[in-house]
Protein backbone atom coordinates (compact mmCIF):
# COMPACT_ATOMS: atom_id res chain seq x y z
CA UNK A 1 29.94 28.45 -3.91
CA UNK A 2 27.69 25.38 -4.66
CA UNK A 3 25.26 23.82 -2.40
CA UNK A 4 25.15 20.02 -2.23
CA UNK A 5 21.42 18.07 -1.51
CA UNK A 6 21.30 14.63 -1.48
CA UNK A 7 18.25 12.83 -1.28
CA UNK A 8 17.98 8.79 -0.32
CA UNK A 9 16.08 6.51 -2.40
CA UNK A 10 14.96 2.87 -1.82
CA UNK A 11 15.49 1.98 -5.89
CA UNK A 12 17.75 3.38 -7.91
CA UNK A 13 15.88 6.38 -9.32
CA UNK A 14 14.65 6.46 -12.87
CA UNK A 15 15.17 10.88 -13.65
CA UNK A 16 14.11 9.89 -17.29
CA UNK A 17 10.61 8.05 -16.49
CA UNK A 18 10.00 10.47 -13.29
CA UNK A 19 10.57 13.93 -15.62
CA UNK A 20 8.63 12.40 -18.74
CA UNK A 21 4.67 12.67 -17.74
CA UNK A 22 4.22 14.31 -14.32
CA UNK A 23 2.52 17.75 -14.54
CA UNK A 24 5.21 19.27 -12.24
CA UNK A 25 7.79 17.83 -14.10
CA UNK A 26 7.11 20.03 -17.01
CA UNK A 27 9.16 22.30 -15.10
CA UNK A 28 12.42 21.07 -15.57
CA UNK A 29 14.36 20.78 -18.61
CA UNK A 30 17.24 17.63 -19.86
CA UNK A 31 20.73 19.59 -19.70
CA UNK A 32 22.33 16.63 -20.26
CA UNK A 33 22.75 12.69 -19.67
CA UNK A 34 20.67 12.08 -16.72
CA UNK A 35 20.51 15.70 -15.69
CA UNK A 36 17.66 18.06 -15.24
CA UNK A 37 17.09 21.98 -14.25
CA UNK A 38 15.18 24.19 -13.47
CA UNK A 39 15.03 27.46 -12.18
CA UNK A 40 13.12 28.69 -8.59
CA UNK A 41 12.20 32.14 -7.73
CA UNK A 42 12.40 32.39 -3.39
CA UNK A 43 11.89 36.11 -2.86
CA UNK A 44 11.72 37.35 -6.53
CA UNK A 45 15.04 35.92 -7.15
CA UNK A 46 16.09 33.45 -10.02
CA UNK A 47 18.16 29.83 -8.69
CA UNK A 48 19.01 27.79 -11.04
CA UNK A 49 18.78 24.28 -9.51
CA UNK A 50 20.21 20.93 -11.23
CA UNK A 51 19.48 17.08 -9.88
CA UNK A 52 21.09 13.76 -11.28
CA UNK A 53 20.68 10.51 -10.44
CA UNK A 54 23.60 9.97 -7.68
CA UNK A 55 24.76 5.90 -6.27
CA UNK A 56 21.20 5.11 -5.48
CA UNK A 57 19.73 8.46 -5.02
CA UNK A 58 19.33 12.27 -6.45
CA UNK A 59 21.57 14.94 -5.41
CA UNK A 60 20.67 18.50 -6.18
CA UNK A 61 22.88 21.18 -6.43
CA UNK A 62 22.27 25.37 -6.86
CA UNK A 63 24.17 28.56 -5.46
CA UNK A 64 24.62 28.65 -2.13
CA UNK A 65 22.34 31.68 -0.59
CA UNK A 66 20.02 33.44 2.00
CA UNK A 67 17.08 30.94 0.54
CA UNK A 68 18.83 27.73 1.04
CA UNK A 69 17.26 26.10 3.98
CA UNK A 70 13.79 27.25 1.86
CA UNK A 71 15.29 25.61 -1.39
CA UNK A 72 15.87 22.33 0.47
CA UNK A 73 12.09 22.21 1.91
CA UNK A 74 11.10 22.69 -1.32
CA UNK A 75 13.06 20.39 -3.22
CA UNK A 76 12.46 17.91 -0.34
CA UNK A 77 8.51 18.29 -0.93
CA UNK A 78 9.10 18.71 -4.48
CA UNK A 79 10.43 14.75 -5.00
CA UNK A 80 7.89 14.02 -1.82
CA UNK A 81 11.36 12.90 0.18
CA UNK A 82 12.44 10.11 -2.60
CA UNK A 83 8.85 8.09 -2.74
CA UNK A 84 9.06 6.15 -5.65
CA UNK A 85 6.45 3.65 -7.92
CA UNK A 86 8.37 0.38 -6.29
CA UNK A 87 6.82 1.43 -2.89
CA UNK A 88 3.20 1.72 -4.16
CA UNK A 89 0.72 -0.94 -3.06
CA UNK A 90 -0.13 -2.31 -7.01
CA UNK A 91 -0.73 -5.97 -6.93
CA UNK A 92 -4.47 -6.62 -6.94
CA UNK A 93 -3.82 -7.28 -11.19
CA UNK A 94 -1.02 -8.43 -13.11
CA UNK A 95 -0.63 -5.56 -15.15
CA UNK A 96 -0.40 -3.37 -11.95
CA UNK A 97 2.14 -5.74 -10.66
CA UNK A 98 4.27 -5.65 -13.69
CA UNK A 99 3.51 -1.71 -14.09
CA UNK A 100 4.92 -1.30 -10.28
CA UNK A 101 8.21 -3.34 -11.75
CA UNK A 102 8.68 -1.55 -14.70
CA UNK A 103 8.83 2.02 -13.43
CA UNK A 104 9.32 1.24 -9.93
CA UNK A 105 12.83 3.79 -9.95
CA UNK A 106 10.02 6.34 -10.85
CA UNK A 107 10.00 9.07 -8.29
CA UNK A 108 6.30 10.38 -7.87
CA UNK A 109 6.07 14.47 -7.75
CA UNK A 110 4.39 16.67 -5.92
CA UNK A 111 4.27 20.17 -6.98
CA UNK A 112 3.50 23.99 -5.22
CA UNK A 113 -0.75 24.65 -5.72
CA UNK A 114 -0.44 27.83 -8.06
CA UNK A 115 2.47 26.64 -10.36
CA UNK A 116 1.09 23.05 -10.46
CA UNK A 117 -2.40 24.95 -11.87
CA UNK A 118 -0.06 26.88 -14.27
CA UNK A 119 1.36 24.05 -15.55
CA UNK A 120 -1.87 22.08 -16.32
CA UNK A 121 -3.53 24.97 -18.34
CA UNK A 122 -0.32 25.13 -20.19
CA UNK A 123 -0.37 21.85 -21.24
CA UNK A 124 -3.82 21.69 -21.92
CA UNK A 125 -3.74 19.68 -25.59
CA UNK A 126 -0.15 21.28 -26.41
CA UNK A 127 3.56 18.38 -26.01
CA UNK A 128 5.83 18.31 -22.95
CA UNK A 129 8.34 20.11 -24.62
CA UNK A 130 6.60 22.90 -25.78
CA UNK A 131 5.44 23.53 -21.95
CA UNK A 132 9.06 22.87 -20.93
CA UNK A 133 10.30 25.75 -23.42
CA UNK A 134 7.48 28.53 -22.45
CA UNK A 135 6.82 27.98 -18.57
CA UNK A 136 10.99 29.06 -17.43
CA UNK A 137 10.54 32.59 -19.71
CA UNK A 138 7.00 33.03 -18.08
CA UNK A 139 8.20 32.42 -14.40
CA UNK A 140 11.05 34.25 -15.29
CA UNK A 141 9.29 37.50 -16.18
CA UNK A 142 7.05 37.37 -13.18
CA UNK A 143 10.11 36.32 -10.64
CA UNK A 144 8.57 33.32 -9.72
CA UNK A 145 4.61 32.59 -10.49
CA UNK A 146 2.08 33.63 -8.08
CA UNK A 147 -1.31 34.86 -8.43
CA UNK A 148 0.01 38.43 -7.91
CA UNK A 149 2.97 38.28 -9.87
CA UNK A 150 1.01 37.05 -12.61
CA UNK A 151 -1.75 39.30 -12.79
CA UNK A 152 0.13 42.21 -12.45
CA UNK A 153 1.91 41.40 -16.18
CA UNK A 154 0.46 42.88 -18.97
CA UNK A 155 -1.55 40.86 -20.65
CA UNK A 156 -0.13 41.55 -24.36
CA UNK A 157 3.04 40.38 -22.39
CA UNK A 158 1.52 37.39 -21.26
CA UNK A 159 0.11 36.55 -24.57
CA UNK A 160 3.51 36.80 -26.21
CA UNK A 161 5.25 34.45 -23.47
CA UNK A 162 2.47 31.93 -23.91
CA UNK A 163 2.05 32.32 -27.82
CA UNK A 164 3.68 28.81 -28.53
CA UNK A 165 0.80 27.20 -26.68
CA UNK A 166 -2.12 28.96 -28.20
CA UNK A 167 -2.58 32.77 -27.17
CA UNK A 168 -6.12 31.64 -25.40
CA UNK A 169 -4.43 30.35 -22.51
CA UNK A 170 -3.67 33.94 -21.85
CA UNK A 171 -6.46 35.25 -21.34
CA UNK A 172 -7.46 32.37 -19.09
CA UNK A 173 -4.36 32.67 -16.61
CA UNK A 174 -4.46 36.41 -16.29
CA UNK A 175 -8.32 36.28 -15.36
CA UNK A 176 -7.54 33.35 -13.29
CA UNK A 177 -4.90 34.97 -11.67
CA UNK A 178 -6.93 38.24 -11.10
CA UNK A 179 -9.60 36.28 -9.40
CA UNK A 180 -7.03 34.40 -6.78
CA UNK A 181 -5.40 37.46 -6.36
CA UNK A 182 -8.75 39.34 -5.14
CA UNK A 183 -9.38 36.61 -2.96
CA UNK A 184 -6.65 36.55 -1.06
CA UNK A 185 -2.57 35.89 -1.12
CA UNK A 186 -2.74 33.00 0.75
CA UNK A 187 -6.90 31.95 0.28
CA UNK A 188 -6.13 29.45 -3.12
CA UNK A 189 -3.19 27.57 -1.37
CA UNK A 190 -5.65 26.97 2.05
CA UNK A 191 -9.00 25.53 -0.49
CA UNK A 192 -7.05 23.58 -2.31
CA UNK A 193 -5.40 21.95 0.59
CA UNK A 194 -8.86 20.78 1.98
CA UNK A 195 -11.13 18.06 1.03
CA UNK A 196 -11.24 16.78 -2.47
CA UNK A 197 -15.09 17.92 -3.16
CA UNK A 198 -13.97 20.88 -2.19
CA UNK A 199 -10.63 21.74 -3.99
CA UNK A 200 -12.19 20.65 -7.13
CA UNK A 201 -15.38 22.69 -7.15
CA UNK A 202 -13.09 25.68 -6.69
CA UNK A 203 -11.00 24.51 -9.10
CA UNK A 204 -14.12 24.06 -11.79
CA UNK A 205 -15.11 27.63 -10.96
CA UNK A 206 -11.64 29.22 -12.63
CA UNK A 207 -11.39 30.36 -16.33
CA UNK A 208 -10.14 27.55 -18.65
CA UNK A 209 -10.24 24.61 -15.70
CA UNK A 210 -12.74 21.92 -16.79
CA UNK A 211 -13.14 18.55 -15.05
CA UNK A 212 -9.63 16.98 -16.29
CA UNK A 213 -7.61 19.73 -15.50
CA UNK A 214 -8.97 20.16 -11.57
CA UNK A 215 -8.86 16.14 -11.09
CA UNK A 216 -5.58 16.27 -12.21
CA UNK A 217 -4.64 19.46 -9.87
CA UNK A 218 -6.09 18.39 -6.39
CA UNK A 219 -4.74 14.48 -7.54
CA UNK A 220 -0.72 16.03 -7.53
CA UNK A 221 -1.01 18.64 -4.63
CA UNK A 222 -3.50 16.76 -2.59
CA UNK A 223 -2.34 13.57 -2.92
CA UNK A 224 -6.21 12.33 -2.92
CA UNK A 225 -6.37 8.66 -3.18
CA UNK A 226 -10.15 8.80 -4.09
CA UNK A 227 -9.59 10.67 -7.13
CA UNK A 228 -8.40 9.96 -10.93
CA UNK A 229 -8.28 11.90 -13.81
CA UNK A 230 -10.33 10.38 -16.85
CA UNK A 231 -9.25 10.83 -20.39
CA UNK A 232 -9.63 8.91 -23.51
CA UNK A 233 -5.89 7.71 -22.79
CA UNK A 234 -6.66 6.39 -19.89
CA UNK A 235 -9.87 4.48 -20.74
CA UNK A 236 -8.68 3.17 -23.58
CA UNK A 237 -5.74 1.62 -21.89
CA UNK A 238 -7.82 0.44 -18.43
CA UNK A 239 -10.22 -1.13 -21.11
CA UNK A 240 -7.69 -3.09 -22.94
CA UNK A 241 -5.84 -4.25 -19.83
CA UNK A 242 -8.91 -5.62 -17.92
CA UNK A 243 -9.11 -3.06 -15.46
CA UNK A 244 -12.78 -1.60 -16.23
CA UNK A 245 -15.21 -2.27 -18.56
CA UNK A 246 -17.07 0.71 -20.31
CA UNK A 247 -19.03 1.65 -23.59
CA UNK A 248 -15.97 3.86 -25.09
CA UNK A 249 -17.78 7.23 -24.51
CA UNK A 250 -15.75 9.73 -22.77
CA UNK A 251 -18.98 10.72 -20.72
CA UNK A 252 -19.15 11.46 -17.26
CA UNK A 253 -21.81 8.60 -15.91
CA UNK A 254 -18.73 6.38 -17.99
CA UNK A 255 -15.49 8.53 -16.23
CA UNK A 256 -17.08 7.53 -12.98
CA UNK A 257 -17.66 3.82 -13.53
CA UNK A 258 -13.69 3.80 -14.87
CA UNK A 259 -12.42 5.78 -12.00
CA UNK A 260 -14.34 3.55 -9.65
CA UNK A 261 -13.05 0.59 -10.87
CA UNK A 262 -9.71 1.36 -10.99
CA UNK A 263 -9.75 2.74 -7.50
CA UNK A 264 -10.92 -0.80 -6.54
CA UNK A 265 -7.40 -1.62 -7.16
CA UNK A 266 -6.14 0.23 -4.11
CA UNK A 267 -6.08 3.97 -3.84
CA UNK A 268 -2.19 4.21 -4.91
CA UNK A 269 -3.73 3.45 -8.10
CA UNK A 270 -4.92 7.57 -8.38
CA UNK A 271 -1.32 8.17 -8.19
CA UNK A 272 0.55 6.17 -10.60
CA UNK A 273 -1.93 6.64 -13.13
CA UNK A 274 -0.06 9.19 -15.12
CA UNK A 275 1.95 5.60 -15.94
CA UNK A 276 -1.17 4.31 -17.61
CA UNK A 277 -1.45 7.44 -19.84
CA UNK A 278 2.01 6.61 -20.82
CA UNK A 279 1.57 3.71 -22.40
CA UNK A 280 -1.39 5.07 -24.26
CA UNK A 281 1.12 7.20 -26.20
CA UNK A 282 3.96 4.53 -26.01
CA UNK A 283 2.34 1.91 -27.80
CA UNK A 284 -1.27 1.44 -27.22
CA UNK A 285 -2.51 3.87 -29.45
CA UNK A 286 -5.87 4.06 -30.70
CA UNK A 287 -5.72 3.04 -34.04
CA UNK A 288 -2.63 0.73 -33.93
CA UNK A 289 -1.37 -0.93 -30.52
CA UNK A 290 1.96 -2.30 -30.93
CA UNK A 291 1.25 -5.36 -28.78
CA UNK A 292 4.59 -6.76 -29.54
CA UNK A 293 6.66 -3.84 -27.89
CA UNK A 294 4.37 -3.15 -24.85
CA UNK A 295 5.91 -4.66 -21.85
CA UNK A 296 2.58 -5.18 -20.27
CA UNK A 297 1.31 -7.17 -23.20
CA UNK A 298 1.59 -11.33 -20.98
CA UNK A 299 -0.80 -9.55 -18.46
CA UNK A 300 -3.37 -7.86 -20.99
CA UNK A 301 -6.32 -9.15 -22.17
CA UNK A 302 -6.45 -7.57 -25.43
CA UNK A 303 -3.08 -8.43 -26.80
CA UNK A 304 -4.01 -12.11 -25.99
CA UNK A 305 -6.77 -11.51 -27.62
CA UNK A 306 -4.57 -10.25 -30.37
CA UNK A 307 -2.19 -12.73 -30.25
CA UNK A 308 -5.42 -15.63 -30.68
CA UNK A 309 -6.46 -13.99 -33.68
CA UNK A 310 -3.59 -14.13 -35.18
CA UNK A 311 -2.99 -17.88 -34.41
């Protein structure tokens, strides 16, 4: 017997947009038209879980059992109760504004602290769909990921899981995992729920977590709205757009001018930023933007710029 979750939104959701860039998204996996899965472990066991885009909302549907009032908390956190990108307070610059438009049926994800961690070292440098294809067979073979489940795997097992992303990250999860596990069951999930400062120290102090990786960790599971995580992606694009103005040098006197001055936007700008990053790959690349196809080009100084020169 199948349970049934539905879950209101203001906007018509946007699965495709919402499952592209988020960290916890790399999670799920397309199954078909406008449907995603993935599988959660509650107690050890596998439940395969689907959601689809349903007359104005999402409605989720897995196997009815013992966990279900647990599956619907989670799923509930999971799509933070329907809170999408139209709802965010983006309208101190015109690209924000049209940015807020454009993906505003994007539902913005929150994810559980260890798996969320997981994910991020995973993806570390590798594609979205190479994460998408190893993370199910690794949470799989521990029956869900926690610190304990994951140390406790042989790490010539673990390497083989993770092989497709680079056998390093191995060795980096499994000590990682050690470490949380010696600390405590429950000590990781309680310091990363505290202040920012703190979550990302402890964060920096793990195997294979540098200062991307832990902003972008305490940023989904925190929430913080004095936070953003700085990449060359994200610099380039703020640059070109008019939101900051920097050197080009992905230092960290320059990542904390850029993540200043975007915060001056309005601290819903730390969580749509992953949107930003997007349109680094979309179109404005580093070599090449492809002015002409980005829908933010009327509101960015660089393609009129662009646009003048050509003139």
């Amino acid at each position: 017997m199948l349970t049934a979750l539905r879950l209101e939104c203001d906007t018509t959701p946007d699965l495709a947009a919402t499952m592209k860039l988020q960290i916890p998204a790399l999670a799920w996996y397309r199954t078909g038209v406008g449907e995603w899965q993935r599988t959660y472990h509650p107690n050890g066991r596998g439940v395969p879980v689907r959601v689809e885009a349903d007359h104005g909302g999402l409605r989720f549907t897995f196997r009815t059992s013992a966990e279900e009032a647990l599956l619907r908390d989670v799923l509930i956190s999971t799509f933070r109760n329907g809170e999408q990108v139209g709802a965010m307070a983006l309208a101190g610059h015109p690209a924000l504004r049209t940015l807020r438009r454009h993906h505003q049926g994007m539902i913005l994800l929150n994810g559980s602290p260890f798996e969320t961690l997981v994910l991020a070292i995973l993806a570390q440098g590798r594609p979205a769909e190479a994460v998408r294809k190893v993370f199910p067979r690794l949470a799989a073979a521990c029956g869900g990921l926690t610190p304990q489940r994951l140390s406790a795997l042989p790490l010539p097992r673990l390497a083989q899981l993770v092989r497709p992303l680079g056998e390093v990250k191995a060795s980096r999860l499994h000590a990682t995992a050690a470490i949380l596990t010696r600390r405590g069951a429950t000590a990781f999930d309680r310091l990363i729920a505290g202040s920012g400062a703190l979550a990302l120290n402890y964060l920096l102090s793990l195997p294979g977590v540098g200062t991307h990786t832990a902003a972008l960790v305490v940023t989904i599971i925190n929430n913080m709205p004095d936070m953003v995580p700085i990449d060359q992606h994200l610099m380039r694009v703020a640059y070109r757009l008019g939101l900051t103005d920097h050197d080009g040098g992905l230092t960290k006197p320059g990542s904390r001018r850029v993540a200043a001055d975007l915060l001056a936007y309005g601290p819903d700008l730390a969580r749509v930023h992953p949107l930003l990053q997007q349109v680094a790959y979309d179109t404005c690349t580093a070599a090449t933007p492809d002015c002409r196809r980005c829908f933010l080009a009327e509101s960015c100084r660089h393609a009129a710029r662009t646009a003048g020169a050509r003139v």
